[in-house]
N, C-alpha and C. Protein backbone atom coordinates (compact mmCIF):
# COMPACT_ATOMS: atom_id res chain seq x y z
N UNK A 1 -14.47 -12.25 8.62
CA UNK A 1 -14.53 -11.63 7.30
C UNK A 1 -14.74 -12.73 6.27
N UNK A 2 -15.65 -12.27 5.24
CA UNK A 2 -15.83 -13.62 4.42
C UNK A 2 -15.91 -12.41 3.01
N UNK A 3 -14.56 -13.06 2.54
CA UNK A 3 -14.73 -12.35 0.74
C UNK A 3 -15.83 -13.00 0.05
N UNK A 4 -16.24 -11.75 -0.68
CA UNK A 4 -17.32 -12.34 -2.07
C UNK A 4 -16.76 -11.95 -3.28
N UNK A 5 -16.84 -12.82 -4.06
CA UNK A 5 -16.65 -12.98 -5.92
C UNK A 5 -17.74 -12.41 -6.40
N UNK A 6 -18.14 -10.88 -6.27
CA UNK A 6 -18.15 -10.41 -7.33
C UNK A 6 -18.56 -10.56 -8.79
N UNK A 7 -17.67 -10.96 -9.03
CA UNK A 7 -17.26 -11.35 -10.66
C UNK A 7 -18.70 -12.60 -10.87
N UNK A 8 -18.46 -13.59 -9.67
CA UNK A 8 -19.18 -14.87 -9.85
C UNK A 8 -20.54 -14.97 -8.98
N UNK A 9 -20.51 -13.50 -8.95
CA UNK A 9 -22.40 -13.60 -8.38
C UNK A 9 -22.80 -13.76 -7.51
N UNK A 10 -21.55 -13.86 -6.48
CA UNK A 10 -21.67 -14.62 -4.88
C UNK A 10 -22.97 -13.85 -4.07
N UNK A 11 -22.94 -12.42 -4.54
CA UNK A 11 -23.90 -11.25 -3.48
C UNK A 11 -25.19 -11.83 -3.52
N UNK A 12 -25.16 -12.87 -4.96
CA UNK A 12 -26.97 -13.25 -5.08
C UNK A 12 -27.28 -14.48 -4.60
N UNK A 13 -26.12 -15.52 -3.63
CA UNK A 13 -26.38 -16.22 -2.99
C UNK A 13 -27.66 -16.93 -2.02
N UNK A 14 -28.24 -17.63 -1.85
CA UNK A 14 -29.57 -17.50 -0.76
C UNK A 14 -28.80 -17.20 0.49
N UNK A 15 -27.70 -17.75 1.02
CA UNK A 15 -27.06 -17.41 2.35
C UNK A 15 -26.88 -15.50 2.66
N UNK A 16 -26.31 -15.19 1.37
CA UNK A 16 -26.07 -13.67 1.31
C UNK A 16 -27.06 -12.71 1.41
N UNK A 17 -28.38 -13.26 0.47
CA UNK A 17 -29.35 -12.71 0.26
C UNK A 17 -30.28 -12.50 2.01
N UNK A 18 -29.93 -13.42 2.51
CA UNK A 18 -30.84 -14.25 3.93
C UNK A 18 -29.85 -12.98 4.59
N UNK A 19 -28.70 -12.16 4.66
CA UNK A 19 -28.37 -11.28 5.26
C UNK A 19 -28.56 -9.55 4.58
N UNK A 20 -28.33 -9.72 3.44
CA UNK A 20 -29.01 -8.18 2.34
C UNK A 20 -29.64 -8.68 1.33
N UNK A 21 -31.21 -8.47 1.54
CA UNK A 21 -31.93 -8.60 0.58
C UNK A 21 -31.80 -8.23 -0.69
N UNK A 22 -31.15 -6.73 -0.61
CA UNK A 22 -30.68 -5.95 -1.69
C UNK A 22 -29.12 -6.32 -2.19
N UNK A 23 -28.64 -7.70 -1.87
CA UNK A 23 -27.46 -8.21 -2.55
C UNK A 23 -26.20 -7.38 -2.96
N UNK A 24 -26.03 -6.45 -1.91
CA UNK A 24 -24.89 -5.36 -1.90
C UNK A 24 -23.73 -5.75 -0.73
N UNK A 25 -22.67 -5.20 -0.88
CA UNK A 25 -21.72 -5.72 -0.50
C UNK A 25 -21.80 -3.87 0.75
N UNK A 26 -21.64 -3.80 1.70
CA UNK A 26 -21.03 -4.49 3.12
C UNK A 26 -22.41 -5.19 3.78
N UNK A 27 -22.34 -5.91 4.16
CA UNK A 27 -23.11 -6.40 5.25
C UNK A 27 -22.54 -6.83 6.22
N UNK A 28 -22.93 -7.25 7.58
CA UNK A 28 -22.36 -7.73 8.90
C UNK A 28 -23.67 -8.67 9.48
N UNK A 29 -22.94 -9.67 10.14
CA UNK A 29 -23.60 -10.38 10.98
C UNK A 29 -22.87 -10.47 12.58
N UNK A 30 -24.03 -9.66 13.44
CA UNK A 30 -22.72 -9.99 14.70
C UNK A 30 -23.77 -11.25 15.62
N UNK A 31 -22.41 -12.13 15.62
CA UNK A 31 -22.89 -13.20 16.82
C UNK A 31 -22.36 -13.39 17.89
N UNK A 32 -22.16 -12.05 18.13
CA UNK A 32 -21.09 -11.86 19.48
C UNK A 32 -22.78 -11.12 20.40
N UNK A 33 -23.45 -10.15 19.92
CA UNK A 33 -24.51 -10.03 20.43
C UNK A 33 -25.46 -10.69 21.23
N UNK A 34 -26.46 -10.24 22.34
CA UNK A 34 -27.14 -10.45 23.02
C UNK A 34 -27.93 -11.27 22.56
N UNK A 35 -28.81 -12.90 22.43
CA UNK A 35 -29.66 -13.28 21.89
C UNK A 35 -29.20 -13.91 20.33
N UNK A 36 -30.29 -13.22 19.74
CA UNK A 36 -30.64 -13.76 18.20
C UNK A 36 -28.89 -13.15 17.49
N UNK A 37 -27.99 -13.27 16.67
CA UNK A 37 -27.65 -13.19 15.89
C UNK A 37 -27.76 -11.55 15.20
N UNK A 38 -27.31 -10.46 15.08
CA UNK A 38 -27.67 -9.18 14.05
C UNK A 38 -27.02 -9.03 13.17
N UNK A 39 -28.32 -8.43 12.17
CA UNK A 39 -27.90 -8.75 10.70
C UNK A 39 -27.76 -7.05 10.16
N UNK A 40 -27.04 -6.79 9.59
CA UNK A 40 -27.04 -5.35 9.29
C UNK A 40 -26.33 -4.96 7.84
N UNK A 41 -27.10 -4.21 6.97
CA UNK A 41 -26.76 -4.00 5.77
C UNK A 41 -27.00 -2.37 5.21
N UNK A 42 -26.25 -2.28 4.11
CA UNK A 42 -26.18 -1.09 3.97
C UNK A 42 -25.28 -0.27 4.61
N UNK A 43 -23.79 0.18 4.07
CA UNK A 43 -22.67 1.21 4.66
C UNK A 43 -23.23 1.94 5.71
N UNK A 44 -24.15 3.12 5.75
CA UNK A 44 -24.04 3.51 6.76
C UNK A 44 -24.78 3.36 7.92
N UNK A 45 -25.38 2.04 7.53
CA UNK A 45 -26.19 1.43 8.43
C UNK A 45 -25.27 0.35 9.71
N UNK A 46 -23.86 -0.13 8.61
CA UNK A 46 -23.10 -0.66 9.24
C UNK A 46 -22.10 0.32 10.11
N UNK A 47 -21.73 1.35 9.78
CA UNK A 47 -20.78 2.43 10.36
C UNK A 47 -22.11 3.00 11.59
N UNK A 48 -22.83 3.00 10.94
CA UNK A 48 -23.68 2.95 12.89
C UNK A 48 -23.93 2.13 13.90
N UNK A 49 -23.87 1.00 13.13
CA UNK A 49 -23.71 -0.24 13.97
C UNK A 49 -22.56 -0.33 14.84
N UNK A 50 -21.82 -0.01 14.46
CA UNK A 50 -20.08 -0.67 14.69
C UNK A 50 -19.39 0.81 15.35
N UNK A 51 -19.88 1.49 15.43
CA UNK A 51 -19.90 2.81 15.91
C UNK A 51 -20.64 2.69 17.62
N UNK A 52 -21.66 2.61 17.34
CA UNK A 52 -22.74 2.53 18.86
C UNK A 52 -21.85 1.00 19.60
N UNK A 53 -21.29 0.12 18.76
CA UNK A 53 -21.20 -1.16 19.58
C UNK A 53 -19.51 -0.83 20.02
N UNK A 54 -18.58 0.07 19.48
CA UNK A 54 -17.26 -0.11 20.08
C UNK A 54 -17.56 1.50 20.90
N UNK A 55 -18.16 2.29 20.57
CA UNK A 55 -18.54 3.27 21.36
C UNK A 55 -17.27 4.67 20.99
N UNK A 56 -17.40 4.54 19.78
CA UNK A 56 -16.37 5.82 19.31
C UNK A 56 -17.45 5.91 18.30
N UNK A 57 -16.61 6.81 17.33
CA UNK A 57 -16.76 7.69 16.26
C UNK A 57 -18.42 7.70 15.88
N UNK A 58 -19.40 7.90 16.91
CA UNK A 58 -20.21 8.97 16.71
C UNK A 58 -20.66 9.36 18.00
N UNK A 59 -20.09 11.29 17.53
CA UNK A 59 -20.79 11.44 19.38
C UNK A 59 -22.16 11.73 19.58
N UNK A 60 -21.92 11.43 20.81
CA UNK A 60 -23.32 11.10 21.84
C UNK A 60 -23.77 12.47 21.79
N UNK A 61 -23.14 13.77 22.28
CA UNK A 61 -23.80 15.05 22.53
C UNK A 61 -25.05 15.17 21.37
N UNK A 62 -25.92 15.70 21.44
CA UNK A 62 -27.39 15.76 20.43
C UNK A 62 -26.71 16.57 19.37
N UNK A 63 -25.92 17.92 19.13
CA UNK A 63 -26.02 18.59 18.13
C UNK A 63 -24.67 18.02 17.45
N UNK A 64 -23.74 17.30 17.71
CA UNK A 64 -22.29 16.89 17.21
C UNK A 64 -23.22 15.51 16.51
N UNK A 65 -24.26 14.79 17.64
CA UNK A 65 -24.42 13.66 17.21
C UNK A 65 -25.43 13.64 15.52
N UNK A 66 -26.12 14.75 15.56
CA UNK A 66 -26.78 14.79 14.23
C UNK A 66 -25.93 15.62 13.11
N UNK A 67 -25.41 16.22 13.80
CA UNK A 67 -24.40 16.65 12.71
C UNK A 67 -23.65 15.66 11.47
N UNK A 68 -22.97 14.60 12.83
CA UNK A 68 -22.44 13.35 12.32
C UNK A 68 -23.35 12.44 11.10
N UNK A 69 -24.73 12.14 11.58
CA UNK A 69 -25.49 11.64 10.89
C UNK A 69 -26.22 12.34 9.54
N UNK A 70 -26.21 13.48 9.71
CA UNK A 70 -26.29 14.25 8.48
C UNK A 70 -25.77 14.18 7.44
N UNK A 71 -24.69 14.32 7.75
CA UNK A 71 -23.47 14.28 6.68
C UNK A 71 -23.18 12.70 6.36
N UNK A 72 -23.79 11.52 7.21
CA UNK A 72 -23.56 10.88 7.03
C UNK A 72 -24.30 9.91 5.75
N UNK A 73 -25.17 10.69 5.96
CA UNK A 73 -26.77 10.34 5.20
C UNK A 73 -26.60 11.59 3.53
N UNK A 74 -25.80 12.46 4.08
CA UNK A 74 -25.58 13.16 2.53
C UNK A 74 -24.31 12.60 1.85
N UNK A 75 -23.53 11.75 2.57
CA UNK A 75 -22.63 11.10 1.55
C UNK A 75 -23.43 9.71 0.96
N UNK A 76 -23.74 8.85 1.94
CA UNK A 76 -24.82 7.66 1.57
C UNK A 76 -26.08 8.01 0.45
N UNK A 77 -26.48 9.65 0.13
CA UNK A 77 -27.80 9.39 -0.76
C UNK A 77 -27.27 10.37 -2.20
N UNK A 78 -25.98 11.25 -1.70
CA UNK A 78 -25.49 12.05 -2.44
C UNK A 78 -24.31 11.39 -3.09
N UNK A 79 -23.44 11.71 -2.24
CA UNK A 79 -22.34 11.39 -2.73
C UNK A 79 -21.46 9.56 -3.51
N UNK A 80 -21.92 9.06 -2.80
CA UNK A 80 -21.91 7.50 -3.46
C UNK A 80 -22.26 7.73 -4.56
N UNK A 81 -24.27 7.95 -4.33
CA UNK A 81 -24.43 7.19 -5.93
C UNK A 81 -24.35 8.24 -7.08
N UNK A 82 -23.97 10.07 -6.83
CA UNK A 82 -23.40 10.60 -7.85
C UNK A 82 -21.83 9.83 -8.48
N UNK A 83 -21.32 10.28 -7.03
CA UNK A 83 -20.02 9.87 -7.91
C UNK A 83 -19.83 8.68 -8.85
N UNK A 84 -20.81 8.11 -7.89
CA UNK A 84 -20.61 6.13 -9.11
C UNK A 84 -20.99 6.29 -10.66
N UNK A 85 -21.91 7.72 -10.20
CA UNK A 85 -22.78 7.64 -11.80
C UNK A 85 -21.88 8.50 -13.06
N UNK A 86 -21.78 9.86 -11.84
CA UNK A 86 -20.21 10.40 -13.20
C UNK A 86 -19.21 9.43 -13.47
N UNK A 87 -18.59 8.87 -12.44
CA UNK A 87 -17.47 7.92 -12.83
C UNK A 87 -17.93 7.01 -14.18
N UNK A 88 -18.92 6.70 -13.71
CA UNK A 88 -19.69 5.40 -15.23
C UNK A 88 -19.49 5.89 -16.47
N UNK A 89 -20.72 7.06 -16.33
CA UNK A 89 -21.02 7.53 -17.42
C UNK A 89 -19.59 8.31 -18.14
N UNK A 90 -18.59 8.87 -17.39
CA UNK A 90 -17.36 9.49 -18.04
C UNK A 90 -16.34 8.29 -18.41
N UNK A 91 -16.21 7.06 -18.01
CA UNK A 91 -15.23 6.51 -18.13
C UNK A 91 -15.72 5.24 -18.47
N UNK A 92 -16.50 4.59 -18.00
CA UNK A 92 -17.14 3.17 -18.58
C UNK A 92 -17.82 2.93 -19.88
N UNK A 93 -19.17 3.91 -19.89
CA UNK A 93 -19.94 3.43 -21.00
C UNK A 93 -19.17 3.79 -21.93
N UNK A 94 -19.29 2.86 -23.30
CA UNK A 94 -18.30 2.96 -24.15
C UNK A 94 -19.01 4.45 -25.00
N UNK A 95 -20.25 4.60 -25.29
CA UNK A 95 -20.92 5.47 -26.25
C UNK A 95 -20.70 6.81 -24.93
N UNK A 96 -20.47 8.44 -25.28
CA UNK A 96 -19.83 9.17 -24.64
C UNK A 96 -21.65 9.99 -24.68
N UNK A 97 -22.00 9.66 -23.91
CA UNK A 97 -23.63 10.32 -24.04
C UNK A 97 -23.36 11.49 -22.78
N UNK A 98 -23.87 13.10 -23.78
CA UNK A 98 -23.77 14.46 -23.16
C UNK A 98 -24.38 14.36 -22.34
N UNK A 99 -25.98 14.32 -21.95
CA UNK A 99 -26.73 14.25 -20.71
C UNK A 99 -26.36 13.63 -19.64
N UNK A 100 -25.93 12.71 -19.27
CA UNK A 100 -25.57 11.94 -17.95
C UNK A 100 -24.04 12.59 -17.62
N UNK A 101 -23.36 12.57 -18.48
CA UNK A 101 -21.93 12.85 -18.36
C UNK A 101 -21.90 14.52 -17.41
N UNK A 102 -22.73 15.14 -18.16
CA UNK A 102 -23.40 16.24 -17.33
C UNK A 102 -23.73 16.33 -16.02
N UNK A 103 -25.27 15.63 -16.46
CA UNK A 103 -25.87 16.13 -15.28
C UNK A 103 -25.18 15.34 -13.79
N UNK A 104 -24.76 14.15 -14.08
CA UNK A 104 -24.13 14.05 -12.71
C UNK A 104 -22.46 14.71 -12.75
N UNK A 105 -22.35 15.08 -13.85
CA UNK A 105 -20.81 16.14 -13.34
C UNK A 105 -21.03 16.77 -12.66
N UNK A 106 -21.91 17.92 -13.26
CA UNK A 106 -22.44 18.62 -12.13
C UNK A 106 -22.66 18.99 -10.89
N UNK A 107 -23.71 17.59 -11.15
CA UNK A 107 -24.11 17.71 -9.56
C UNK A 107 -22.57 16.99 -8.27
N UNK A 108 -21.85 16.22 -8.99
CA UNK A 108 -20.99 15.93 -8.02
C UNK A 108 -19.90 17.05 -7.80
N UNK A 109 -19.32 17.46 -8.98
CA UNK A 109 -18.64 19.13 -8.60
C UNK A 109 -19.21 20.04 -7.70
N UNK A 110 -20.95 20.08 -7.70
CA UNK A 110 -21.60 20.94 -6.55
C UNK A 110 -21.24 20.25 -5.61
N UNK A 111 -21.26 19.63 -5.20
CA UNK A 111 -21.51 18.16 -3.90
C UNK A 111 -19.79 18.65 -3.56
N UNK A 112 -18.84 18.68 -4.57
CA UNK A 112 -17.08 18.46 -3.82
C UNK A 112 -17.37 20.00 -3.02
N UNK A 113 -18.01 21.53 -3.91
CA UNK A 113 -17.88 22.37 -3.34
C UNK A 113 -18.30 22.89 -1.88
N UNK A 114 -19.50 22.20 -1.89
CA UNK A 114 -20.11 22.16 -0.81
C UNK A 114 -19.88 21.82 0.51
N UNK A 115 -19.18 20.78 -0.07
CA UNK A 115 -17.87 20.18 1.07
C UNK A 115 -17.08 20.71 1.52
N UNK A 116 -16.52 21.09 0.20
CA UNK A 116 -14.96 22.36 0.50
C UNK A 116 -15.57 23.44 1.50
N UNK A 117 -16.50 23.87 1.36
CA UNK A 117 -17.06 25.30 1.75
C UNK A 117 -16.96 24.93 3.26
N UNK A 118 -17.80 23.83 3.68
CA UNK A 118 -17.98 23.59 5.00
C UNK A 118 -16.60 22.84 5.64
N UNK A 119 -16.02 22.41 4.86
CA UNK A 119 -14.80 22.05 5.36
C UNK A 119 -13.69 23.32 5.94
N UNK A 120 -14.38 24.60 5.21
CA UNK A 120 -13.59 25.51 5.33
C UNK A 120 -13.64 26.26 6.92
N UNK A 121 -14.77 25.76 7.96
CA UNK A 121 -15.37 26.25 8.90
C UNK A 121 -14.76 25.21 9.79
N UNK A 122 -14.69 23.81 9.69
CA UNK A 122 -14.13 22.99 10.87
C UNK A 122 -13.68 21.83 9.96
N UNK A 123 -12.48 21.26 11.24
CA UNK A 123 -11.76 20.05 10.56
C UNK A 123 -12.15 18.82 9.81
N UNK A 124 -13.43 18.54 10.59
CA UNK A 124 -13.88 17.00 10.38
C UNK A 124 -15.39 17.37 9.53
N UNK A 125 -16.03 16.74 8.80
CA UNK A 125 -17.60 16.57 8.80
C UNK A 125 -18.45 17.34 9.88
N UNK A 126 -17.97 16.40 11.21
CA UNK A 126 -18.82 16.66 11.62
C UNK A 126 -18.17 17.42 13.13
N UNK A 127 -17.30 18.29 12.53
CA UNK A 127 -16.75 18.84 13.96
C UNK A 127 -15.24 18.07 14.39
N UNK A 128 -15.63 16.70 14.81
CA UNK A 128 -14.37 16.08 14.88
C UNK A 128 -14.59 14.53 14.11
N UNK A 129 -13.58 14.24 14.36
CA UNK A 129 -13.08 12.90 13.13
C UNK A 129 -14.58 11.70 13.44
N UNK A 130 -15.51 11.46 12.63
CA UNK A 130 -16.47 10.19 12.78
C UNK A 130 -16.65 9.24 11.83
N UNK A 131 -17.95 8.56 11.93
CA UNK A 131 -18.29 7.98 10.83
C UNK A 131 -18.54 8.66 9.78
N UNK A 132 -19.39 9.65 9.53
CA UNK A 132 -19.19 10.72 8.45
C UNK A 132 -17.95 10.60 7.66
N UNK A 133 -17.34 11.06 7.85
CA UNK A 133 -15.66 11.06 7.36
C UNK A 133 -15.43 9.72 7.08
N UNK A 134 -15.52 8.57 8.01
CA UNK A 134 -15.29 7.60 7.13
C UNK A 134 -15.92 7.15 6.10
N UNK A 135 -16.92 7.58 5.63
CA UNK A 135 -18.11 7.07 4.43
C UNK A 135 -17.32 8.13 3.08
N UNK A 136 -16.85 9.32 4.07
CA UNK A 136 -17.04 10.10 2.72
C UNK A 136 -15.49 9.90 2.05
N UNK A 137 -14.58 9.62 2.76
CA UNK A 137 -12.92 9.79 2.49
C UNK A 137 -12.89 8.80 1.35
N UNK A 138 -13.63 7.37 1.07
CA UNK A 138 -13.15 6.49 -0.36
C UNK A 138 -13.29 7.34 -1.41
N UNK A 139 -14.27 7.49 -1.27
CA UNK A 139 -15.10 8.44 -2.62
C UNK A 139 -14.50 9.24 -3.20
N UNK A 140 -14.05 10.42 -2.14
CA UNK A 140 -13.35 11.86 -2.66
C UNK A 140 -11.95 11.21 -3.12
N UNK A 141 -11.08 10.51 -2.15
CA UNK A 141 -9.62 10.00 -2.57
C UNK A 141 -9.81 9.79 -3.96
N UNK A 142 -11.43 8.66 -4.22
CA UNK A 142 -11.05 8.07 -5.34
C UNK A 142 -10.84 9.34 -6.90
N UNK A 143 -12.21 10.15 -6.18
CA UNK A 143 -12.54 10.75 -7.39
C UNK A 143 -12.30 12.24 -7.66
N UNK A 144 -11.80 12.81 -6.56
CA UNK A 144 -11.55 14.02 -6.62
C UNK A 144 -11.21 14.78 -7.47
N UNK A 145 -9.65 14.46 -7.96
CA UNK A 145 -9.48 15.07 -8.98
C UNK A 145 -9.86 14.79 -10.10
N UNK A 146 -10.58 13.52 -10.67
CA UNK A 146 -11.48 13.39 -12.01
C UNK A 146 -11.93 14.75 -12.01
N UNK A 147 -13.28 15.03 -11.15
CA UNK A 147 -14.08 15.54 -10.86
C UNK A 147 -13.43 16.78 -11.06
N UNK A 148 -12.36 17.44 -10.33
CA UNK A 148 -12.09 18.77 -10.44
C UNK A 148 -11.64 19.21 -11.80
N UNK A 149 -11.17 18.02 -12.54
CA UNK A 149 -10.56 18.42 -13.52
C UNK A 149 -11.52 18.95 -14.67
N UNK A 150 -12.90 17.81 -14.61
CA UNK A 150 -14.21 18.38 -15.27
C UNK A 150 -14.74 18.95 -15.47
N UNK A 151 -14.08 19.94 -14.06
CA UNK A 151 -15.68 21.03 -13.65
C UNK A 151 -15.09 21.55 -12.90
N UNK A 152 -13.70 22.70 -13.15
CA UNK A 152 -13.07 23.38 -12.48
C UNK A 152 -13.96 24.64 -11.84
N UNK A 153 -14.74 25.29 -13.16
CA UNK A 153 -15.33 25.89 -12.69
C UNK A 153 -15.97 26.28 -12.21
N UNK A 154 -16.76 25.09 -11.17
CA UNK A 154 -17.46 24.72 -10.09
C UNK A 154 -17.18 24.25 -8.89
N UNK A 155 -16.03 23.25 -9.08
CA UNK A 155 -15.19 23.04 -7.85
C UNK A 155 -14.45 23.78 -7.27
N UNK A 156 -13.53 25.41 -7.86
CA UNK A 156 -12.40 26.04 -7.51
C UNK A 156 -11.31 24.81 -6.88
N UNK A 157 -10.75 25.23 -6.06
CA UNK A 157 -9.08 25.17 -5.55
C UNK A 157 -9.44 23.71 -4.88
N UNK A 158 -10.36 23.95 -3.83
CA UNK A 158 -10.87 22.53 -2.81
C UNK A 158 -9.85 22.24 -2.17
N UNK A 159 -9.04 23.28 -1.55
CA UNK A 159 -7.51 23.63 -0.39
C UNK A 159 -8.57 22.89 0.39
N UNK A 160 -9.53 23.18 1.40
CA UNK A 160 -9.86 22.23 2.55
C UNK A 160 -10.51 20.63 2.51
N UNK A 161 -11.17 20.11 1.27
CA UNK A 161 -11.34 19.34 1.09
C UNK A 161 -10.00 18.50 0.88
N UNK A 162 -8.88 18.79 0.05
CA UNK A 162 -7.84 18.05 -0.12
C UNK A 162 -6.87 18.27 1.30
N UNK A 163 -6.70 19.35 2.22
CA UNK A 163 -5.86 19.46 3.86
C UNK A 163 -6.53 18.08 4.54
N UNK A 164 -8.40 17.80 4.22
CA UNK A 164 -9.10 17.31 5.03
C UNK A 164 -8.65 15.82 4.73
N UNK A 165 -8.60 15.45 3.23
CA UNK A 165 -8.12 14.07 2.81
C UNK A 165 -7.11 13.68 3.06
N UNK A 166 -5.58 14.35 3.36
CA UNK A 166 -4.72 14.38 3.43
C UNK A 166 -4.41 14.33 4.94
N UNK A 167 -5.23 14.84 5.71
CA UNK A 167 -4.97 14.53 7.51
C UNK A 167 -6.12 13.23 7.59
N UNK A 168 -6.85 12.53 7.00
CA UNK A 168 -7.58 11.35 7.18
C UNK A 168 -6.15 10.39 6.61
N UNK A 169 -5.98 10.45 5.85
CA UNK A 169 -4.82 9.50 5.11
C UNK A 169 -3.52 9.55 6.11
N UNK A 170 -3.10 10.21 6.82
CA UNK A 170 -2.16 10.42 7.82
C UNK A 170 -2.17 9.51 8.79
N UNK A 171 -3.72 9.72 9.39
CA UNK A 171 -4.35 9.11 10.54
C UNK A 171 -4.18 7.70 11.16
N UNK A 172 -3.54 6.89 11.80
CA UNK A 172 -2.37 5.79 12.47
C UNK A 172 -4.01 4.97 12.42
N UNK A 173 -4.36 3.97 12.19
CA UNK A 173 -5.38 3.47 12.40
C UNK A 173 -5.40 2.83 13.99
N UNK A 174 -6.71 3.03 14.41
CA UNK A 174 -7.12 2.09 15.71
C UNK A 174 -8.06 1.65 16.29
């Protein structure tokens, strides 16, 4: 594990860069691998990595296994960079501008319901506990109730989304 500063620009390093071009924080290098060294960037590029190489949390069966990746790919293109953007626009930028504050309220209150809904059919994402779930559990912990509080009338109750956060947070790590 090697921390980066953040603060001091470390992500734009040439060493860092030589592993994510796009200077974002997770990346992995495994040199435990066959040959050359692998370089892998991008969250859920790494939760597939590290997934296929310890041989859990994504299953193999074809319809569990795309399931998994679905959802995994709608928290990675959905859910991240809404939530990052309501969070900003409601709480960071200092000037309180209606359009953004909106339109990604919105759309991330659709995004919690949507969740809830399908959460309401089975336990996990994707059937049972995967990478899915792990991409999506920071996010919601972080932002959930911002979000519900915004846009009640889009989110309702979100009983299975919060049972679902609440048995991930339980969960004994291993």
């Amino acid at each position: 594990v090697h921390l980066m500063n953040l603060g001091r620009k470390e992500q734009f390093l040439p060493d860092f860069v030589s592993i994510n071009p796009n200077s974002k924080i997770p990346a992995i290098v495994d040199r435990d691998s066959q040959g050359d060294p692998i370089r892998v960037f991008e969250s859920g590029a790494v939760l597939i990595y590290l997934a296929r190489k310890a041989g859990r949390l994504l299953p193999t069966e074809p319809a569990q296994h795309f399931a998994c990746l679905s959802w995994l790919f709608w928290q990675v293109a959905n859910v991240g960079p809404t939530f990052g953007q309501a969070l900003h626009f409601a709480t960071v930028v200092p000037e309180k501008l209606g359009y953004p504050i909106n339109r990604f309220g919105d759309e991330a209150a659709r995004l919690v319901r949507l969740m809830d809904d399908h959460l309401g059919r089975t336990s996990f994402l994707a059937d049972e506990y995967s990478i899915a779930d792990i991409a999506a559990f920071p996010w919601l912990r972080v932002a959930l109730d911002s979000i519900c509080q915004a846009r009640p009338e889009v989110t309702g109750e979100v009983k299975h989304v919060r049972r679902w956060l609440a048995e991930i947070a339980a969960r004994q790590a291993r």
